[in-house]
PDB file of N, CA and C in Angstrom:
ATOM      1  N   UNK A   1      54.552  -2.428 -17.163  1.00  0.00           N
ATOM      2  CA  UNK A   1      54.857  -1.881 -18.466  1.00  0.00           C
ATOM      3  C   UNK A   1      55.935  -0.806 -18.322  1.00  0.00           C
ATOM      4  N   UNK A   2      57.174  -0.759 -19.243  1.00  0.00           N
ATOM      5  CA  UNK A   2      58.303   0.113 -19.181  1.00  0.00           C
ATOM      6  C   UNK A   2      57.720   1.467 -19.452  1.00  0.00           C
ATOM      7  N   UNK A   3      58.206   2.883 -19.342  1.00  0.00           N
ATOM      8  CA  UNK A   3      57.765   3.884 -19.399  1.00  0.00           C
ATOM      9  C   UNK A   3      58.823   4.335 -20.572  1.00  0.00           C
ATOM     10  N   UNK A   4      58.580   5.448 -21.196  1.00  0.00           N
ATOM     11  CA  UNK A   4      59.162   6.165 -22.077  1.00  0.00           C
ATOM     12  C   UNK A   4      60.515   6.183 -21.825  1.00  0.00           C
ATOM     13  N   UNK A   5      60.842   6.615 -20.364  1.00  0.00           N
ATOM     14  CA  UNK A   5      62.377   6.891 -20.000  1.00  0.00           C
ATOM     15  C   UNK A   5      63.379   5.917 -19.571  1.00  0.00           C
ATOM     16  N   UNK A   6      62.478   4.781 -19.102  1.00  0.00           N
ATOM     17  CA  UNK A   6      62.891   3.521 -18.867  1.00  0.00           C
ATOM     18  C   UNK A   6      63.431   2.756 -20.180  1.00  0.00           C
ATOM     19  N   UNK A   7      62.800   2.882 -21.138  1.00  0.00           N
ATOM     20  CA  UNK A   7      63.121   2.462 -22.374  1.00  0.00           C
ATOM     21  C   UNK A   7      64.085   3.235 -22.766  1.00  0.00           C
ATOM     22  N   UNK A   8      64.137   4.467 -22.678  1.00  0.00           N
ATOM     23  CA  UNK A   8      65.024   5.460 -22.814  1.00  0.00           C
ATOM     24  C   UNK A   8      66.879   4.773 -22.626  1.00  0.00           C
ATOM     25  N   UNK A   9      66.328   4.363 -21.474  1.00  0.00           N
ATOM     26  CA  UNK A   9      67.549   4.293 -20.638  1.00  0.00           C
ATOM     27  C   UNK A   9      67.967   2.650 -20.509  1.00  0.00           C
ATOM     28  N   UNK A  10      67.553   2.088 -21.288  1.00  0.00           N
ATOM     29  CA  UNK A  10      67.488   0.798 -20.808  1.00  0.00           C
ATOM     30  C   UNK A  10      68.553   0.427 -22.714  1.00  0.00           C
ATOM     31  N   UNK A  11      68.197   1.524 -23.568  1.00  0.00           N
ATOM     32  CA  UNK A  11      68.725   1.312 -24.983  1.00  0.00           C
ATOM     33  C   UNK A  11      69.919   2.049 -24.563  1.00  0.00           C
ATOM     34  N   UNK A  12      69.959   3.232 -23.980  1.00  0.00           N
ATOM     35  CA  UNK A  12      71.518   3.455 -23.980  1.00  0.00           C
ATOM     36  C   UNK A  12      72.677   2.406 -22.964  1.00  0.00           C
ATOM     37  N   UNK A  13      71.964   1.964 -21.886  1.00  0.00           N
ATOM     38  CA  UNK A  13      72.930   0.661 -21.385  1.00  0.00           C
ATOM     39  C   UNK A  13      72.988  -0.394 -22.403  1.00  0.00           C
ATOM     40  N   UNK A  14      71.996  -0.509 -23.367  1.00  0.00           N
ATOM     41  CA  UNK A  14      72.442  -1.773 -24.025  1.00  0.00           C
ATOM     42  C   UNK A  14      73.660  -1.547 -25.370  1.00  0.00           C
ATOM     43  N   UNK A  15      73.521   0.397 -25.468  1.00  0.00           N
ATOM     44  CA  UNK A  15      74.523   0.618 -26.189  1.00  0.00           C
ATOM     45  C   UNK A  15      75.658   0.926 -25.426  1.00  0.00           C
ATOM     46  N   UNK A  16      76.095   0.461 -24.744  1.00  0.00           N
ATOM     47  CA  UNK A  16      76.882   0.580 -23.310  1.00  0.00           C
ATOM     48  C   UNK A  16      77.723   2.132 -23.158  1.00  0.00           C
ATOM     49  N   UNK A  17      76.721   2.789 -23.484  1.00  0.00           N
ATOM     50  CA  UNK A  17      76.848   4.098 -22.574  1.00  0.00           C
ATOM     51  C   UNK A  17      76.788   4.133 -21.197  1.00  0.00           C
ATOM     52  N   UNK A  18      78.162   5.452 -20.726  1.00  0.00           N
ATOM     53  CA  UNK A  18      78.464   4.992 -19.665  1.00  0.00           C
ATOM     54  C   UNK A  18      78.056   6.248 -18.639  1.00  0.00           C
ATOM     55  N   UNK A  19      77.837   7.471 -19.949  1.00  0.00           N
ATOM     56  CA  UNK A  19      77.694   8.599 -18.908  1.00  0.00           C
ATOM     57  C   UNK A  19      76.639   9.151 -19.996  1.00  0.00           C
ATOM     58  N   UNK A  20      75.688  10.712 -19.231  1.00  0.00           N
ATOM     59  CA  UNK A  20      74.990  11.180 -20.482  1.00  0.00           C
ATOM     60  C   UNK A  20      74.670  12.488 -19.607  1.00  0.00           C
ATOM     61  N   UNK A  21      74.914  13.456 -20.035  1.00  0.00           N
ATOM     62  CA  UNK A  21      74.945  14.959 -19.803  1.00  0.00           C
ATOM     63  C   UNK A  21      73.747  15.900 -20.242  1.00  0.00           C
ATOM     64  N   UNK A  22      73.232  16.670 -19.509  1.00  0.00           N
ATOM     65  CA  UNK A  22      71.887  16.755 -19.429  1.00  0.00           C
ATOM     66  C   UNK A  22      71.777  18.313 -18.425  1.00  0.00           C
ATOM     67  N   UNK A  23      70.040  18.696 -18.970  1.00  0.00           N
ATOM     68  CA  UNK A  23      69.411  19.564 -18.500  1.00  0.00           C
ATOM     69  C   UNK A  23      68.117  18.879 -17.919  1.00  0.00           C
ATOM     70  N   UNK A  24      67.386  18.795 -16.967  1.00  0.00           N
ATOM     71  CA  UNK A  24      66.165  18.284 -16.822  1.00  0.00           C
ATOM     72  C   UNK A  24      65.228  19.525 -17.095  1.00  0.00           C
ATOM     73  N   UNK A  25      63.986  19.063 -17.585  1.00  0.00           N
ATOM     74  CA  UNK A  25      62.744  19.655 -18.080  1.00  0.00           C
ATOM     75  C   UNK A  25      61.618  19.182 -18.161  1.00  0.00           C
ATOM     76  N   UNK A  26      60.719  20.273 -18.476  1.00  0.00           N
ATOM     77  CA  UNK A  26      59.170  19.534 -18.160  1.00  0.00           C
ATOM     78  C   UNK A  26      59.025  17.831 -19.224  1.00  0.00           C
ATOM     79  N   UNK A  27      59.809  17.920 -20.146  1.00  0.00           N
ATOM     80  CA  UNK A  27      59.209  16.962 -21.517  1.00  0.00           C
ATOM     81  C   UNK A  27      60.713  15.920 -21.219  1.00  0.00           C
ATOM     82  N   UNK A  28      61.229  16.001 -20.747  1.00  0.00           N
ATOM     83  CA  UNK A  28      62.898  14.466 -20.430  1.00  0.00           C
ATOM     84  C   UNK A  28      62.534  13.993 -19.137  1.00  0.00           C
ATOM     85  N   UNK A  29      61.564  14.437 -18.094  1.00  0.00           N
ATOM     86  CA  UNK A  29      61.819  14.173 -16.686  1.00  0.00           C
ATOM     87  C   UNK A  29      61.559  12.563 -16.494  1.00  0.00           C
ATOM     88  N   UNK A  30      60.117  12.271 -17.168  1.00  0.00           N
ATOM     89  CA  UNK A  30      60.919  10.820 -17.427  1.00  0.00           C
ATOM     90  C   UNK A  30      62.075   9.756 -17.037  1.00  0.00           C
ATOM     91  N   UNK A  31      62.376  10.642 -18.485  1.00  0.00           N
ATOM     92  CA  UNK A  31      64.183  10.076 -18.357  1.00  0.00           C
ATOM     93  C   UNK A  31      64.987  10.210 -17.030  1.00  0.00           C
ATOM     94  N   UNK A  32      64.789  11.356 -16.750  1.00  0.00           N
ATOM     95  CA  UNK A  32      65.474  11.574 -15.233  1.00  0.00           C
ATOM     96  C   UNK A  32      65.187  10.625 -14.217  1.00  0.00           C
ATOM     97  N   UNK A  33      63.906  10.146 -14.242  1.00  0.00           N
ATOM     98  CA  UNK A  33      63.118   9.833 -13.222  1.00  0.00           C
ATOM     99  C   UNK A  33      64.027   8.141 -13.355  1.00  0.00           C
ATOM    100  N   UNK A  34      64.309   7.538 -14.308  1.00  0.00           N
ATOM    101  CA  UNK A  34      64.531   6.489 -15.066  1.00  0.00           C
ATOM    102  C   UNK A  34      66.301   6.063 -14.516  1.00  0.00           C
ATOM    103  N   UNK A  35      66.680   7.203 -14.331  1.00  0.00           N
ATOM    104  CA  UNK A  35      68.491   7.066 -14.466  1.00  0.00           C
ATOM    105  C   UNK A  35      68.847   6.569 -12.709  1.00  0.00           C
ATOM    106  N   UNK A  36      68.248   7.093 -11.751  1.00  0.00           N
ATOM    107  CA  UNK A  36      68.550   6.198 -10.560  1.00  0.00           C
ATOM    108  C   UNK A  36      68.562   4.680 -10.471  1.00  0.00           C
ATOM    109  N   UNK A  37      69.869   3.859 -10.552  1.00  0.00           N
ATOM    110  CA  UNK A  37      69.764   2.927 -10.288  1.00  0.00           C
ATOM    111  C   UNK A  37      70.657   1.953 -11.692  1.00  0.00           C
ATOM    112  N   UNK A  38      70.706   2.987 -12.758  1.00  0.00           N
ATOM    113  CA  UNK A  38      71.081   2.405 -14.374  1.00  0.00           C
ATOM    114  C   UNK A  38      72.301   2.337 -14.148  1.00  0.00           C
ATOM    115  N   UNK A  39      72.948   1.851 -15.272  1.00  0.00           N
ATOM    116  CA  UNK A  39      74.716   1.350 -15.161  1.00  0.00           C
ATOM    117  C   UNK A  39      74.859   2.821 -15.857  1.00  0.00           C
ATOM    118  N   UNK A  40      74.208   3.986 -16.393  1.00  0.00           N
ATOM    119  CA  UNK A  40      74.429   4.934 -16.798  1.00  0.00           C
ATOM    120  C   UNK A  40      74.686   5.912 -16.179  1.00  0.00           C
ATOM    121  N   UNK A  41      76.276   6.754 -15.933  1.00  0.00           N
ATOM    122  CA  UNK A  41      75.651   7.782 -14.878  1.00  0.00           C
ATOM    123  C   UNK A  41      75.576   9.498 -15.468  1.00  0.00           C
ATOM    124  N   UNK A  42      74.370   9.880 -15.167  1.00  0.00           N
ATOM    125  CA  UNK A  42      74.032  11.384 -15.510  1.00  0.00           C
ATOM    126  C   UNK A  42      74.522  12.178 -15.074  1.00  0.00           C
ATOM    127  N   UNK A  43      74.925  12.961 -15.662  1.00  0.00           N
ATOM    128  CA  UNK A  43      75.745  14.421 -14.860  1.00  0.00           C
ATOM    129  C   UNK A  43      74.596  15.562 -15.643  1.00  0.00           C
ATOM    130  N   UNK A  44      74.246  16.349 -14.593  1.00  0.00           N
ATOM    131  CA  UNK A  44      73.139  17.719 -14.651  1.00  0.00           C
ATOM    132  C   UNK A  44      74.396  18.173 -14.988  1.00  0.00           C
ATOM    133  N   UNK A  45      74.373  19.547 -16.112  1.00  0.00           N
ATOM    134  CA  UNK A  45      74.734  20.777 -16.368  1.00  0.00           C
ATOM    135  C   UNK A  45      73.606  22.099 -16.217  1.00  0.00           C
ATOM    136  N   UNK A  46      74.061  23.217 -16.146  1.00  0.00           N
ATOM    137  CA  UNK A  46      73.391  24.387 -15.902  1.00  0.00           C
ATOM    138  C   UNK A  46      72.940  24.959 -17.455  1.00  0.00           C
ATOM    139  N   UNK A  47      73.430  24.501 -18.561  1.00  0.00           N
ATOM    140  CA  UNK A  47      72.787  24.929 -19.987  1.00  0.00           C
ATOM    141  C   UNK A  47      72.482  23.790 -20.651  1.00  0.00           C
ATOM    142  N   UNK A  48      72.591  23.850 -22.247  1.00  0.00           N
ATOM    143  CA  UNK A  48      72.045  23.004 -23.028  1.00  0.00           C
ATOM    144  C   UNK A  48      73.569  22.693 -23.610  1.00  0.00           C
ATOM    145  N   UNK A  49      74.036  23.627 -24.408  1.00  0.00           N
ATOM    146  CA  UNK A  49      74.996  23.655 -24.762  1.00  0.00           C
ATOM    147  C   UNK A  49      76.305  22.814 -23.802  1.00  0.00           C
ATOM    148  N   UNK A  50      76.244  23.388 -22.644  1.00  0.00           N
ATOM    149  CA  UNK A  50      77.463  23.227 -21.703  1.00  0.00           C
ATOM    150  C   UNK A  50      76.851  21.242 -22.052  1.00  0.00           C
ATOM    151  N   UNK A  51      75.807  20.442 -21.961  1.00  0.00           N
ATOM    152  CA  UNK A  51      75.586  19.359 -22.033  1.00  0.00           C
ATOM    153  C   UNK A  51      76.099  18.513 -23.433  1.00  0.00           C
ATOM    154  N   UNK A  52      75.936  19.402 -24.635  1.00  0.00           N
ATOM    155  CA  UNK A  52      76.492  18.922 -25.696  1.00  0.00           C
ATOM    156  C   UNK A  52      77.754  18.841 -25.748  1.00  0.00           C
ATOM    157  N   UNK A  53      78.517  20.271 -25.629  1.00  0.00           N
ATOM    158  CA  UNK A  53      80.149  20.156 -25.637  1.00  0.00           C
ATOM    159  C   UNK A  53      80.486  19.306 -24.766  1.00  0.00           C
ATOM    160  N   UNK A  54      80.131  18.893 -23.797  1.00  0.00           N
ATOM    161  CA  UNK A  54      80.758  17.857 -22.542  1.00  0.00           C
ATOM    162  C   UNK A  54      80.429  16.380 -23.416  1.00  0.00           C
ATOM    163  N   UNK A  55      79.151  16.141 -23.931  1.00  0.00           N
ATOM    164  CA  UNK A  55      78.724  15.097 -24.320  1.00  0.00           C
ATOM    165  C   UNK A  55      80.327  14.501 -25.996  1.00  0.00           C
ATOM    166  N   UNK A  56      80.286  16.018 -26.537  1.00  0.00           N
ATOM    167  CA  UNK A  56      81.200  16.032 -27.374  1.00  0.00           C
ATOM    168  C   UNK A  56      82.431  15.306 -27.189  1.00  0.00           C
ATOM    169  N   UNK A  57      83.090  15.895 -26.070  1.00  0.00           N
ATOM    170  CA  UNK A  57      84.342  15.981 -24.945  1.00  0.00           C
ATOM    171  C   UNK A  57      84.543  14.399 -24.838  1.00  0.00           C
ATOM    172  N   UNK A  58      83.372  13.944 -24.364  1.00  0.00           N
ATOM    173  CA  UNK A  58      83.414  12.830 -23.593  1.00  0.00           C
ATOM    174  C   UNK A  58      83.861  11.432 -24.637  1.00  0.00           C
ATOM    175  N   UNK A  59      82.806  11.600 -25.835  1.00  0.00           N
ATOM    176  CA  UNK A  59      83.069  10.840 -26.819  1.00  0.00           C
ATOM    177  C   UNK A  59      84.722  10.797 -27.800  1.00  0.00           C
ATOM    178  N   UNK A  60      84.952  12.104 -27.770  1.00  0.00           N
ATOM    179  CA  UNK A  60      86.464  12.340 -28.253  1.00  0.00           C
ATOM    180  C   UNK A  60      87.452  11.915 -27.331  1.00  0.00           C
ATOM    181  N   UNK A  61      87.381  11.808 -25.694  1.00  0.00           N
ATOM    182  CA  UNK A  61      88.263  11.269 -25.116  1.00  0.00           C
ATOM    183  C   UNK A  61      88.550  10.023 -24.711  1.00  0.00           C
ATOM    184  N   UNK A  62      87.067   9.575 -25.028  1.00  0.00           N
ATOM    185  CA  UNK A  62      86.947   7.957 -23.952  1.00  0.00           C
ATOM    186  C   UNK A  62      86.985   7.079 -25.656  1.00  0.00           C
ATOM    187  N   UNK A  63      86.587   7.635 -26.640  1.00  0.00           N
ATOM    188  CA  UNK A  63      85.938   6.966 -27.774  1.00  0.00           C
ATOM    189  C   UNK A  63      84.572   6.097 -28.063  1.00  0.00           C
ATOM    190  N   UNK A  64      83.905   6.416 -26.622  1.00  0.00           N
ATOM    191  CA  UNK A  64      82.544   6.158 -26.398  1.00  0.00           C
ATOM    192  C   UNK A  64      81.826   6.760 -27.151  1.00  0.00           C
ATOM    193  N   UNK A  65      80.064   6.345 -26.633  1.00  0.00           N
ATOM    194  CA  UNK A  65      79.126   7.542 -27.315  1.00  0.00           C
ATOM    195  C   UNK A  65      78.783   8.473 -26.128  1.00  0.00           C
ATOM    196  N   UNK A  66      78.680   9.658 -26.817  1.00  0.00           N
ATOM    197  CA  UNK A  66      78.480  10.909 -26.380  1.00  0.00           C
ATOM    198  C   UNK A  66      77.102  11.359 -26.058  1.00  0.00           C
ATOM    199  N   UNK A  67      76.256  11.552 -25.054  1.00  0.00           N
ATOM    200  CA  UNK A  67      75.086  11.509 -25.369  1.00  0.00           C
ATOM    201  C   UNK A  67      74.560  12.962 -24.098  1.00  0.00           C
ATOM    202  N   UNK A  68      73.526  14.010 -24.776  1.00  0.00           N
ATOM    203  CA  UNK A  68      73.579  14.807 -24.125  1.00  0.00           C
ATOM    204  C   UNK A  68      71.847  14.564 -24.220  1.00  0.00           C
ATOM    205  N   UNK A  69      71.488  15.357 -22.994  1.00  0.00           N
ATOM    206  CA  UNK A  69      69.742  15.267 -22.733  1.00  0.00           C
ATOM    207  C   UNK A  69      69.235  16.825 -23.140  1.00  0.00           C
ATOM    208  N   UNK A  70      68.221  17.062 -23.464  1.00  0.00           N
ATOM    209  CA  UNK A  70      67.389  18.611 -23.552  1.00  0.00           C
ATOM    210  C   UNK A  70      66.031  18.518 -22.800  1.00  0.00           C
ATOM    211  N   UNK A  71      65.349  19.639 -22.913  1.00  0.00           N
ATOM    212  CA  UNK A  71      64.522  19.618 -23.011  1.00  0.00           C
ATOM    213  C   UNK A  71      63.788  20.417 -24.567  1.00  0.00           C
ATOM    214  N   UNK A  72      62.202  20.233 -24.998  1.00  0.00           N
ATOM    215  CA  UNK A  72      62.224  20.992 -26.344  1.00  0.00           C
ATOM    216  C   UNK A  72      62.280  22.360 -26.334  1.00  0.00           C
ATOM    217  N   UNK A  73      61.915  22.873 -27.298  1.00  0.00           N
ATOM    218  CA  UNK A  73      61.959  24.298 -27.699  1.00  0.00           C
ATOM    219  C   UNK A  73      63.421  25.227 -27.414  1.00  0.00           C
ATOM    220  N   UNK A  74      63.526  26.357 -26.713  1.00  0.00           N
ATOM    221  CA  UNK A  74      64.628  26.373 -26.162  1.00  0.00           C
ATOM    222  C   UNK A  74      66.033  25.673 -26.013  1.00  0.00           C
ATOM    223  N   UNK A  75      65.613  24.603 -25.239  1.00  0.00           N
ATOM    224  CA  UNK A  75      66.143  23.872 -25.160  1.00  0.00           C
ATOM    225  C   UNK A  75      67.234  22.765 -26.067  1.00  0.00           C
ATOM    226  N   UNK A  76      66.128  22.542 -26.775  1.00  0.00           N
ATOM    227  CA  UNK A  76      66.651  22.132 -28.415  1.00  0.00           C
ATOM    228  C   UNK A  76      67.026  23.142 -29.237  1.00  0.00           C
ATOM    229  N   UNK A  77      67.131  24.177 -28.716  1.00  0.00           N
ATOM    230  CA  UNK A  77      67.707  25.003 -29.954  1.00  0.00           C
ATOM    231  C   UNK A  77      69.176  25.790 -29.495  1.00  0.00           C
ATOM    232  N   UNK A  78      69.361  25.457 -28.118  1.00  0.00           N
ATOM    233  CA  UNK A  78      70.148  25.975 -27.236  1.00  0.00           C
ATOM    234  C   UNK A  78      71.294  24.492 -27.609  1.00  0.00           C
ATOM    235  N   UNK A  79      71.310  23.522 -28.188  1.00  0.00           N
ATOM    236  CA  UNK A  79      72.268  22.150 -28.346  1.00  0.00           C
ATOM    237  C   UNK A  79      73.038  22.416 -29.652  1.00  0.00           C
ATOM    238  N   UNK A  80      72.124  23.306 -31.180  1.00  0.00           N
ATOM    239  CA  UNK A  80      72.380  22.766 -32.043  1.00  0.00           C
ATOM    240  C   UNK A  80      74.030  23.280 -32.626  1.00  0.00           C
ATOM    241  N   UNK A  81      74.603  24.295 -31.908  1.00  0.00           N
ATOM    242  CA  UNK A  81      76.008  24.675 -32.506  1.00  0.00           C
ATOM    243  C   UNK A  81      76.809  23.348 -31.405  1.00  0.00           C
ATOM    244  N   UNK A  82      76.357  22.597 -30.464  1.00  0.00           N
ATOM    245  CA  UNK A  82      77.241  21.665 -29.691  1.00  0.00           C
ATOM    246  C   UNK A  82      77.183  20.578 -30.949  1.00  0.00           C
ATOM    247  N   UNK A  83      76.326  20.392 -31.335  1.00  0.00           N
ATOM    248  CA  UNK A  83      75.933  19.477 -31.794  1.00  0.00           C
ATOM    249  C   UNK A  83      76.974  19.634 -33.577  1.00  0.00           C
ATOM    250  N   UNK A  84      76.714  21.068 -34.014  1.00  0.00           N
ATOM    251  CA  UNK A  84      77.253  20.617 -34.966  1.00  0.00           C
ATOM    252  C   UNK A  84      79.174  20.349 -35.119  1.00  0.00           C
ATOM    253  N   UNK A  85      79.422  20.860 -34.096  1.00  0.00           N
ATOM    254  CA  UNK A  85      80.851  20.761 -33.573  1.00  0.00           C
ATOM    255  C   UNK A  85      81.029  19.363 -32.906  1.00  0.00           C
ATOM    256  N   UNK A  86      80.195  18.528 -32.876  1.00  0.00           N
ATOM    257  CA  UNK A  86      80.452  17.108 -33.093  1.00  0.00           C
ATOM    258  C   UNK A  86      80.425  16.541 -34.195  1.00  0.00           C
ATOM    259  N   UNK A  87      80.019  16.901 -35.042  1.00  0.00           N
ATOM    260  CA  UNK A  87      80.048  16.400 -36.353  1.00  0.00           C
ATOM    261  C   UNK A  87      81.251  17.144 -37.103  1.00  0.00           C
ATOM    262  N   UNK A  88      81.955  17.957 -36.743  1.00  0.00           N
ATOM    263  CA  UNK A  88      82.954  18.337 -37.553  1.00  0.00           C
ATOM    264  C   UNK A  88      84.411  17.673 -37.121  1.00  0.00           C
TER     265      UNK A  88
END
């Protein structure tokens, strides 16, 4: 049976994402656990933010999707000015 992160990761290769920018944490590790081996490759950042603007970056240059990882609380609240500077 697939696991949370496996599924995770198994929908962004089928949306052929190619990279996805990230913090690991107690509640994504999962996901982490999931990305060895995927056509996806993860790049760790040291914040939340630094993961969104890159995720931002990435989508504006390649014209891909942009996809950044959190963890909650903090975490998610540490994305949301990356986040809205993708939408603008």
């Amino acid at each position: 049976m697939q696991t949370g992160g496996e599924a995770l990761v198994a929908a962004l290769e089928e949306l052929g994402v190619e990279v996805a920018f990230g913090l690991p944490g107690v509640h994504n590790l999962a996901a982490w656990k999931a990305f060895p081996g995927s056509a996806v490759r993860l790049v760790g950042v040291r914040h939340e933010q630094t993961a969104g603007y890159a995720a931002d970056g990435w989508a504006r240059a390649s014209g891909g999707l942009g996809v950044a990882l959190t963890t909650t609380g903090p975490g998610a609240s540490n994305i949301v000015t990356a986040t809205g500077e993708a939408f603008s």
